[in-house]
PDB file of N, CA and C in Angstrom:
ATOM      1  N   UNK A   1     -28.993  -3.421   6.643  1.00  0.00           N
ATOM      2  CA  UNK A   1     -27.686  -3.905   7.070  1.00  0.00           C
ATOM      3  C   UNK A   1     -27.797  -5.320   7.604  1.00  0.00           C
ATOM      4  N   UNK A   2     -27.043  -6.177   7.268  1.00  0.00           N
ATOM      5  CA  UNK A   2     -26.880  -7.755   7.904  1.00  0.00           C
ATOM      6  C   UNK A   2     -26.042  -7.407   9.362  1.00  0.00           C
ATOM      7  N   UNK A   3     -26.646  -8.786   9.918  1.00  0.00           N
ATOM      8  CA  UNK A   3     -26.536  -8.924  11.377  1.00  0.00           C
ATOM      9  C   UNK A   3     -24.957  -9.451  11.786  1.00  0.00           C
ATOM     10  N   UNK A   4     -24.383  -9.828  10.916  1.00  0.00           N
ATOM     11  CA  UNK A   4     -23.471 -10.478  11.251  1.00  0.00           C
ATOM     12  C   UNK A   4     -22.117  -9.502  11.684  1.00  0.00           C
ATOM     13  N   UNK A   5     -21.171 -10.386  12.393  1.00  0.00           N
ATOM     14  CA  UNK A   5     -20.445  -9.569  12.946  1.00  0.00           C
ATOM     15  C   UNK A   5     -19.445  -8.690  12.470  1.00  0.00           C
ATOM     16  N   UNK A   6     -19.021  -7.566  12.572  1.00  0.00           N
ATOM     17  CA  UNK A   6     -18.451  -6.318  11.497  1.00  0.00           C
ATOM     18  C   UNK A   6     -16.864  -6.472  11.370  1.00  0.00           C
ATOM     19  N   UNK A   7     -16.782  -6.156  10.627  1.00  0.00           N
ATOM     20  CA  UNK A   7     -15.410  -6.097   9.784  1.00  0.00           C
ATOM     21  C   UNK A   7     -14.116  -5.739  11.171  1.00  0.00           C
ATOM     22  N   UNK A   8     -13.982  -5.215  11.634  1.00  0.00           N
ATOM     23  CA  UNK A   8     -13.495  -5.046  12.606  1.00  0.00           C
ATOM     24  C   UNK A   8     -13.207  -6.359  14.257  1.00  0.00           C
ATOM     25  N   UNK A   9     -14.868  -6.429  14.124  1.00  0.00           N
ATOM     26  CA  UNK A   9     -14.785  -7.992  14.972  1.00  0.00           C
ATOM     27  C   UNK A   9     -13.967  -9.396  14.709  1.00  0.00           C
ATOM     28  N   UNK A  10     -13.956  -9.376  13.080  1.00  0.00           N
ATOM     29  CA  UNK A  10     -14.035 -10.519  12.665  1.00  0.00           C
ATOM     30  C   UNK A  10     -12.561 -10.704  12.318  1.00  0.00           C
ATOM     31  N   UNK A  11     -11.775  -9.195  12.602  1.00  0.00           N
ATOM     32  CA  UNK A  11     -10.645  -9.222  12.252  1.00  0.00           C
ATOM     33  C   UNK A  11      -9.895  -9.746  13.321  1.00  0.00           C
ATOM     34  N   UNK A  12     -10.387  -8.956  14.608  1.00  0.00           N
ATOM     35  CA  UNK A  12      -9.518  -9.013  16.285  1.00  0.00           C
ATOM     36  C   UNK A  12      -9.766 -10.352  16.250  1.00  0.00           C
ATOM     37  N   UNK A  13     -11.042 -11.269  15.688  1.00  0.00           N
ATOM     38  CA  UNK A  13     -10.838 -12.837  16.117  1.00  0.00           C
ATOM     39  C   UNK A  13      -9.718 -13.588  15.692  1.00  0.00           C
ATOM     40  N   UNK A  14      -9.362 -13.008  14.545  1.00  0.00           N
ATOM     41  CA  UNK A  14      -8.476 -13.576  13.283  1.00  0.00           C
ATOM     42  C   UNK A  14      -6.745 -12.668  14.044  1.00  0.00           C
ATOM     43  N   UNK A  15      -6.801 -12.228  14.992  1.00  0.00           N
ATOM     44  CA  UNK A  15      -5.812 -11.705  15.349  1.00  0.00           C
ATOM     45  C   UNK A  15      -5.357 -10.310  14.271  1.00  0.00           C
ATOM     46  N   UNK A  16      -5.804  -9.739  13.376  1.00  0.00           N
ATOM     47  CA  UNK A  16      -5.386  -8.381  13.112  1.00  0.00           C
ATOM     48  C   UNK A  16      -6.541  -7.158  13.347  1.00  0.00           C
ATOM     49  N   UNK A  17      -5.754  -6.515  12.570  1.00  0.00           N
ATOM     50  CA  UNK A  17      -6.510  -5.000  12.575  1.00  0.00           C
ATOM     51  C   UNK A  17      -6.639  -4.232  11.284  1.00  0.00           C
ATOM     52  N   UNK A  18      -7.861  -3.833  11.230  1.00  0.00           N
ATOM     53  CA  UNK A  18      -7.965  -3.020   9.868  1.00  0.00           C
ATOM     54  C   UNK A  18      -6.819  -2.122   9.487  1.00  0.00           C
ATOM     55  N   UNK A  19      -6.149  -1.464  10.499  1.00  0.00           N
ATOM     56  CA  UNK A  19      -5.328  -0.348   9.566  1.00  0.00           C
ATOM     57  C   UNK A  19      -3.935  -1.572   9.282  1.00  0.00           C
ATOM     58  N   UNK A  20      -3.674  -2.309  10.244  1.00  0.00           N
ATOM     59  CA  UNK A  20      -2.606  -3.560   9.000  1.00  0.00           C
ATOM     60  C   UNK A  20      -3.008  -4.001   7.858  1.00  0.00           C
ATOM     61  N   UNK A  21      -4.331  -4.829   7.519  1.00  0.00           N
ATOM     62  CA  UNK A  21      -4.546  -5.243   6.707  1.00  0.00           C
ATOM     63  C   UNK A  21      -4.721  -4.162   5.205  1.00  0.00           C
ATOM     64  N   UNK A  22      -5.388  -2.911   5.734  1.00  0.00           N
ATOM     65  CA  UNK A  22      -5.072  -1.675   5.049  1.00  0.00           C
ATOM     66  C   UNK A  22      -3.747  -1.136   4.411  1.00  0.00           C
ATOM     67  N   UNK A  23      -2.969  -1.338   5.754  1.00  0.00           N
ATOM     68  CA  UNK A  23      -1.310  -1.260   5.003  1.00  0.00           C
ATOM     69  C   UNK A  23      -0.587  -2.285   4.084  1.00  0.00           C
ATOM     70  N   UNK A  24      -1.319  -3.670   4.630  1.00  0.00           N
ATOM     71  CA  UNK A  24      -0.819  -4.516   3.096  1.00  0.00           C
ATOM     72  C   UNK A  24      -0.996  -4.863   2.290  1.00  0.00           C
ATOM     73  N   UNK A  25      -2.393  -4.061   2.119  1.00  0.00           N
ATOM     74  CA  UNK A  25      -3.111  -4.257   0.947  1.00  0.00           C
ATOM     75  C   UNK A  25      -2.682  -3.268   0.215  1.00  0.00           C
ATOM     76  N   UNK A  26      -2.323  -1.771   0.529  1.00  0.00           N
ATOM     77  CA  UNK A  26      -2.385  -0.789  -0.153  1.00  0.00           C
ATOM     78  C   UNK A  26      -0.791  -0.967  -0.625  1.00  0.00           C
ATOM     79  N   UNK A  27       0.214  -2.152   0.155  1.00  0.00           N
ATOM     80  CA  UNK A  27       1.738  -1.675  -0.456  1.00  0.00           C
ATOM     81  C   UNK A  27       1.420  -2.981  -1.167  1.00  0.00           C
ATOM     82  N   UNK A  28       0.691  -4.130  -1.440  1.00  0.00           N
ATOM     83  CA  UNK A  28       1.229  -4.834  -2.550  1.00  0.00           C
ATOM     84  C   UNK A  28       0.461  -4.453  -3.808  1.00  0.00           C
ATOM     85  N   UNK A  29      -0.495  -3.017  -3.649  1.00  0.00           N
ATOM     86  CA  UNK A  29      -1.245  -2.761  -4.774  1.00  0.00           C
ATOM     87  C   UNK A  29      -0.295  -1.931  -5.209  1.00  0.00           C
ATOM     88  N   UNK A  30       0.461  -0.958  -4.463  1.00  0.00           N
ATOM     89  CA  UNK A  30       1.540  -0.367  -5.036  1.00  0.00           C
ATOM     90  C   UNK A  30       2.797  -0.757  -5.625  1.00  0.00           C
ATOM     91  N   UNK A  31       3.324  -1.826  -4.606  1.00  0.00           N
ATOM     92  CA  UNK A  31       4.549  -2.764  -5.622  1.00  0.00           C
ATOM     93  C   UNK A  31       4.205  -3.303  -7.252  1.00  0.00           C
ATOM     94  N   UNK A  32       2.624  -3.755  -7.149  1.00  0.00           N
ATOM     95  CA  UNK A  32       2.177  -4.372  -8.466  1.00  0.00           C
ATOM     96  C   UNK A  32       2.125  -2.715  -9.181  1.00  0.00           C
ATOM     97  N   UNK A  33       1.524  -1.955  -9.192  1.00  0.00           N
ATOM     98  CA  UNK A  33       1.874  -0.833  -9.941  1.00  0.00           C
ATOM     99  C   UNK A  33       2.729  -0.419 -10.157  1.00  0.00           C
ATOM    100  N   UNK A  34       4.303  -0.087  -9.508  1.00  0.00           N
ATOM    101  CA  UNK A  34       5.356   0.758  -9.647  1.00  0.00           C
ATOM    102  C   UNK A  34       6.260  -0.699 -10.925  1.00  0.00           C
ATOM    103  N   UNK A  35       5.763  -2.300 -10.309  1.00  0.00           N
ATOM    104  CA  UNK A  35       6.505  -2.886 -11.345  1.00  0.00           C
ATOM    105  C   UNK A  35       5.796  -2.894 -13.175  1.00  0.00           C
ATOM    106  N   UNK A  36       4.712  -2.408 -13.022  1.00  0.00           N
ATOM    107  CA  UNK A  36       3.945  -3.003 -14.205  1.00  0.00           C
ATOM    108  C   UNK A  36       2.973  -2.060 -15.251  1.00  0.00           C
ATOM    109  N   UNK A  37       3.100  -0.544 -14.258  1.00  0.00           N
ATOM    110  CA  UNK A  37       3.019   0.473 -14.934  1.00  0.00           C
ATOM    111  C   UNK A  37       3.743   1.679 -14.586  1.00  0.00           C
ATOM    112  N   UNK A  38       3.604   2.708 -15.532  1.00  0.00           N
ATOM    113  CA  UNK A  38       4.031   4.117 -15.305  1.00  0.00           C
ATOM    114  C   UNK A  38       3.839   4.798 -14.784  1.00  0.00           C
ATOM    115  N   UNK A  39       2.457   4.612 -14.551  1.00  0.00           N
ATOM    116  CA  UNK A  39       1.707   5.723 -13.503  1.00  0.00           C
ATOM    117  C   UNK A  39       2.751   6.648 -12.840  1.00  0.00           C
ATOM    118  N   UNK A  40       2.435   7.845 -12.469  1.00  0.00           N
ATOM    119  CA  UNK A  40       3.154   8.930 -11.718  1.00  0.00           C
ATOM    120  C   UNK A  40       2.887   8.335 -10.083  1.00  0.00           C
ATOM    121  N   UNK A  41       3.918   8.526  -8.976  1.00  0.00           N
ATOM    122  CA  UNK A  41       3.662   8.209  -7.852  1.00  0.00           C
ATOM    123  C   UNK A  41       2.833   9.108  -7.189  1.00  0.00           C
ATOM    124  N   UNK A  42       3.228  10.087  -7.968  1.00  0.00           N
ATOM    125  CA  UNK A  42       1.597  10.850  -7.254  1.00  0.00           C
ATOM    126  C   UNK A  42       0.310  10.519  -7.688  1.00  0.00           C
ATOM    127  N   UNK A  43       0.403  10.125  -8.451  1.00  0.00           N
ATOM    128  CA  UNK A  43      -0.836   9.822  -9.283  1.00  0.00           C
ATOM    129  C   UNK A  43      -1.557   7.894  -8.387  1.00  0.00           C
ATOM    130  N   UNK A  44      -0.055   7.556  -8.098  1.00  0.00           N
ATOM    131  CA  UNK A  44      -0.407   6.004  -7.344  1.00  0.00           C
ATOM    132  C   UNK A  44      -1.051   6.536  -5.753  1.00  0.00           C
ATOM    133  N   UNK A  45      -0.197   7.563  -5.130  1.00  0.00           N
ATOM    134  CA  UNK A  45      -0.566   8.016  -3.686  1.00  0.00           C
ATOM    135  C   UNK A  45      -1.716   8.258  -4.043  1.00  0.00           C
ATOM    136  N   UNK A  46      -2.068   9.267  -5.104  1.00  0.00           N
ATOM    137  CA  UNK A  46      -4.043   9.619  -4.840  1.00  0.00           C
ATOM    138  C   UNK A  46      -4.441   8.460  -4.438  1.00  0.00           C
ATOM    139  N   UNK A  47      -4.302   7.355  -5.627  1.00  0.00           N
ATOM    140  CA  UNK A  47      -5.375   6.333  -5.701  1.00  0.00           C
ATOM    141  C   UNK A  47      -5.423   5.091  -4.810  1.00  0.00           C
ATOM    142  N   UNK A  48      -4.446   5.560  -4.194  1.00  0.00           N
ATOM    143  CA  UNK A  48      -4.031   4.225  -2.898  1.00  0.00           C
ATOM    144  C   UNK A  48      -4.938   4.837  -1.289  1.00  0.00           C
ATOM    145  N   UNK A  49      -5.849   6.327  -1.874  1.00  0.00           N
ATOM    146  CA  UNK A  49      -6.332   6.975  -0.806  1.00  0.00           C
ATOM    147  C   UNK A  49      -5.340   8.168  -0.120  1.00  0.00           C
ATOM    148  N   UNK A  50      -4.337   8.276  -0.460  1.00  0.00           N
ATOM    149  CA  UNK A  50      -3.339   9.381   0.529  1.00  0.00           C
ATOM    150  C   UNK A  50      -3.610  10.654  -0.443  1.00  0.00           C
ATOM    151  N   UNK A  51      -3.908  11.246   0.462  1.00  0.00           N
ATOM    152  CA  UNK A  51      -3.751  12.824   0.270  1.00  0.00           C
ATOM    153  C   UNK A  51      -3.071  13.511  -0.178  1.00  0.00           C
ATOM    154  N   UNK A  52      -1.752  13.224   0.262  1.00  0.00           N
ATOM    155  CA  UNK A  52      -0.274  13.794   0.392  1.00  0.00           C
ATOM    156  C   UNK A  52       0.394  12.766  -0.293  1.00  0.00           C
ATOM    157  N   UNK A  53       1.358  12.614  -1.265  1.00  0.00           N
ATOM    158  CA  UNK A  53       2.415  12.387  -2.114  1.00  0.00           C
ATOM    159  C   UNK A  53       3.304  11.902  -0.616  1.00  0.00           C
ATOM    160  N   UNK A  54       4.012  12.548  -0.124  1.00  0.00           N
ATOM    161  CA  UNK A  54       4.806  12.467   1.160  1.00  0.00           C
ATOM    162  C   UNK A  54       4.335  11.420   1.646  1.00  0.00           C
ATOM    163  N   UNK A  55       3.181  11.486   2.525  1.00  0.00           N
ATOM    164  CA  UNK A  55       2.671  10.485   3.584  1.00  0.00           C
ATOM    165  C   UNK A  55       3.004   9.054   2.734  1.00  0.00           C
ATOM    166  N   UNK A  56       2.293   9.007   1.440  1.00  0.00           N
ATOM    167  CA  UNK A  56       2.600   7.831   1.073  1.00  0.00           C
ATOM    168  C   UNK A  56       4.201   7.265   0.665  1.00  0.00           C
ATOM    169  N   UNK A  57       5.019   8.370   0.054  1.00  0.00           N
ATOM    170  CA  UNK A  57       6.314   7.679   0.013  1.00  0.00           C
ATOM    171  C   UNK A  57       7.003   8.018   1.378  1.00  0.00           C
ATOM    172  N   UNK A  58       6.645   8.185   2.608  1.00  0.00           N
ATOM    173  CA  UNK A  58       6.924   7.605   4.006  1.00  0.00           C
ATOM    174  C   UNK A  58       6.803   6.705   4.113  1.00  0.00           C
ATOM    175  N   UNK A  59       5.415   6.510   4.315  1.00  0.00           N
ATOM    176  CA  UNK A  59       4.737   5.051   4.460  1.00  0.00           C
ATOM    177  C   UNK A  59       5.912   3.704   3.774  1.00  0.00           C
ATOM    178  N   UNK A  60       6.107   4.344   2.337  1.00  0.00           N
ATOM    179  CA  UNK A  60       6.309   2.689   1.455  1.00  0.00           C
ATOM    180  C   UNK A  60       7.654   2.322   1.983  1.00  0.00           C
ATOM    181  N   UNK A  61       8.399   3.749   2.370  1.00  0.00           N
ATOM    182  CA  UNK A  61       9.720   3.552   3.203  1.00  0.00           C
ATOM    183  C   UNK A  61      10.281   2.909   4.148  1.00  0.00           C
ATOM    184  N   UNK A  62       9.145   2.848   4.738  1.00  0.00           N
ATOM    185  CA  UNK A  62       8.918   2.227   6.095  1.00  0.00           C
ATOM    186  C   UNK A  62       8.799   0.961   5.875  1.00  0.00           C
ATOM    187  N   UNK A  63       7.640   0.623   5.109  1.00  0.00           N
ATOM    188  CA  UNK A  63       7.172  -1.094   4.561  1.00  0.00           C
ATOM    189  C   UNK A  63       8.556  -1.501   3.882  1.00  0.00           C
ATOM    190  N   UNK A  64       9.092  -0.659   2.678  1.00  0.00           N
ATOM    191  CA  UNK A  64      10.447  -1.582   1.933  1.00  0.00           C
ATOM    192  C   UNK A  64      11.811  -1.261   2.416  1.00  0.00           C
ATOM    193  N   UNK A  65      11.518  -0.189   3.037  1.00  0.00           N
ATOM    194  CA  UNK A  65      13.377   0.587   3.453  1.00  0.00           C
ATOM    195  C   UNK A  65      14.145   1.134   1.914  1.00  0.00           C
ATOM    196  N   UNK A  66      13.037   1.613   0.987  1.00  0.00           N
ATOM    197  CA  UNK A  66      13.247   2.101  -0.398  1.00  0.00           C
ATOM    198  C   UNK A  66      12.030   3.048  -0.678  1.00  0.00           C
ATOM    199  N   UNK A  67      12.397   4.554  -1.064  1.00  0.00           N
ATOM    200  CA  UNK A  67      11.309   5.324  -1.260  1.00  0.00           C
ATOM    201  C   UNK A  67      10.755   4.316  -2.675  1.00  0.00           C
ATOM    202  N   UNK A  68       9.161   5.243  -3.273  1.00  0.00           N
ATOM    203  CA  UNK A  68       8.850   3.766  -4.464  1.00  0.00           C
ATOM    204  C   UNK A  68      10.085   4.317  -5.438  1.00  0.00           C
ATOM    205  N   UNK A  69      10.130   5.427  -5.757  1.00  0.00           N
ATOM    206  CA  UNK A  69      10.988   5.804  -6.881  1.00  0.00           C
ATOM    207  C   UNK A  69      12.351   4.395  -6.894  1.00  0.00           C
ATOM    208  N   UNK A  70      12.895   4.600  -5.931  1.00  0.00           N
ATOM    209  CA  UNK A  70      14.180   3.900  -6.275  1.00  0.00           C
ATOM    210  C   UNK A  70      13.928   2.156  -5.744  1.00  0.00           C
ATOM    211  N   UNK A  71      12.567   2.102  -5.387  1.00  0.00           N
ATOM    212  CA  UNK A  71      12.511   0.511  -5.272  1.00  0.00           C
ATOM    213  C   UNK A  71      11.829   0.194  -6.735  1.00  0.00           C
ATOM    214  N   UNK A  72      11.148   0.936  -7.454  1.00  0.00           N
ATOM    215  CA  UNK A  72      10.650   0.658  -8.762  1.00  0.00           C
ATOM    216  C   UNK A  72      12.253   0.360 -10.064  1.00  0.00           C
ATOM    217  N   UNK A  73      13.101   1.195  -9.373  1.00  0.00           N
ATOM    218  CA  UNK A  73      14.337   1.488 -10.246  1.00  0.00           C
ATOM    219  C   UNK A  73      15.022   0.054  -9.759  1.00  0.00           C
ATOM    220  N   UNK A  74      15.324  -0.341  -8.752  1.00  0.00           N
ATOM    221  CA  UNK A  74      15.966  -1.389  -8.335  1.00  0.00           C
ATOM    222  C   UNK A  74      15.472  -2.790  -8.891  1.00  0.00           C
ATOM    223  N   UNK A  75      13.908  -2.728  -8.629  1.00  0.00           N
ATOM    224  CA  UNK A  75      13.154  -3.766  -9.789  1.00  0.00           C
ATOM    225  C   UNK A  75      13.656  -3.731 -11.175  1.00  0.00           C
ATOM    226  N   UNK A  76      13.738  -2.879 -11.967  1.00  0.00           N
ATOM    227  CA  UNK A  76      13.983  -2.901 -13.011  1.00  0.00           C
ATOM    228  C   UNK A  76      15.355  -3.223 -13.766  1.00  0.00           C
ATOM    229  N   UNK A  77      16.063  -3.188 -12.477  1.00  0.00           N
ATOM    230  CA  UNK A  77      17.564  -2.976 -13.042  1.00  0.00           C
ATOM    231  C   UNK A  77      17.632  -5.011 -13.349  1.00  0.00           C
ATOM    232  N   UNK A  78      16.844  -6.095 -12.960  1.00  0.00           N
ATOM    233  CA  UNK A  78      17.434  -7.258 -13.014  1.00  0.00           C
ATOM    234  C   UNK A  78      16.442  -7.416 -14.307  1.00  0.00           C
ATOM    235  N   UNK A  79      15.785  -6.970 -15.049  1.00  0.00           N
ATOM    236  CA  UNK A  79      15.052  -6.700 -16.291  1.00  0.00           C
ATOM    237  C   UNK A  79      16.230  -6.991 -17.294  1.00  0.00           C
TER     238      UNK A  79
END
């Protein structure tokens, strides 16, 4: 293991925190999926790490104020 200071340290210097940077990483990997493929949203929740189908279309609810279903539909409609 290298000496240098851990992922966590280097974040609080930088002013965040892993589970933010976690949350915006995992909703702009999901916005880029729901616009650009088909994938099933359950099939996006596995791979975004969630367990539960639910937890994750909570979650994206929260981040867009649109479950993905109808923020993927709303994208599409200016198509």
């Amino acid at each position: 293991m290298s000496n240098s200071p851990g992922l966590q340290k280097r974040l609080q210097a930088e002013g965040s925190r892993f589970s933010q940077l976690l949350q915006e990483t995992r909703l702009e990997i999901a916005k880029q999926n729901l616009l650009r493929d088909k994938t099933s949203i359950t099939d996006l929740a596995l791979n975004l790490g969630y367990a539960d189908v639910s937890v994750f279309s909570r979650h994206f609810k929260q981040w867009t104020g649109f479950s993905p279903r109808n923020w993927r539909a709303q994208q599409t409609v200016g198509d």
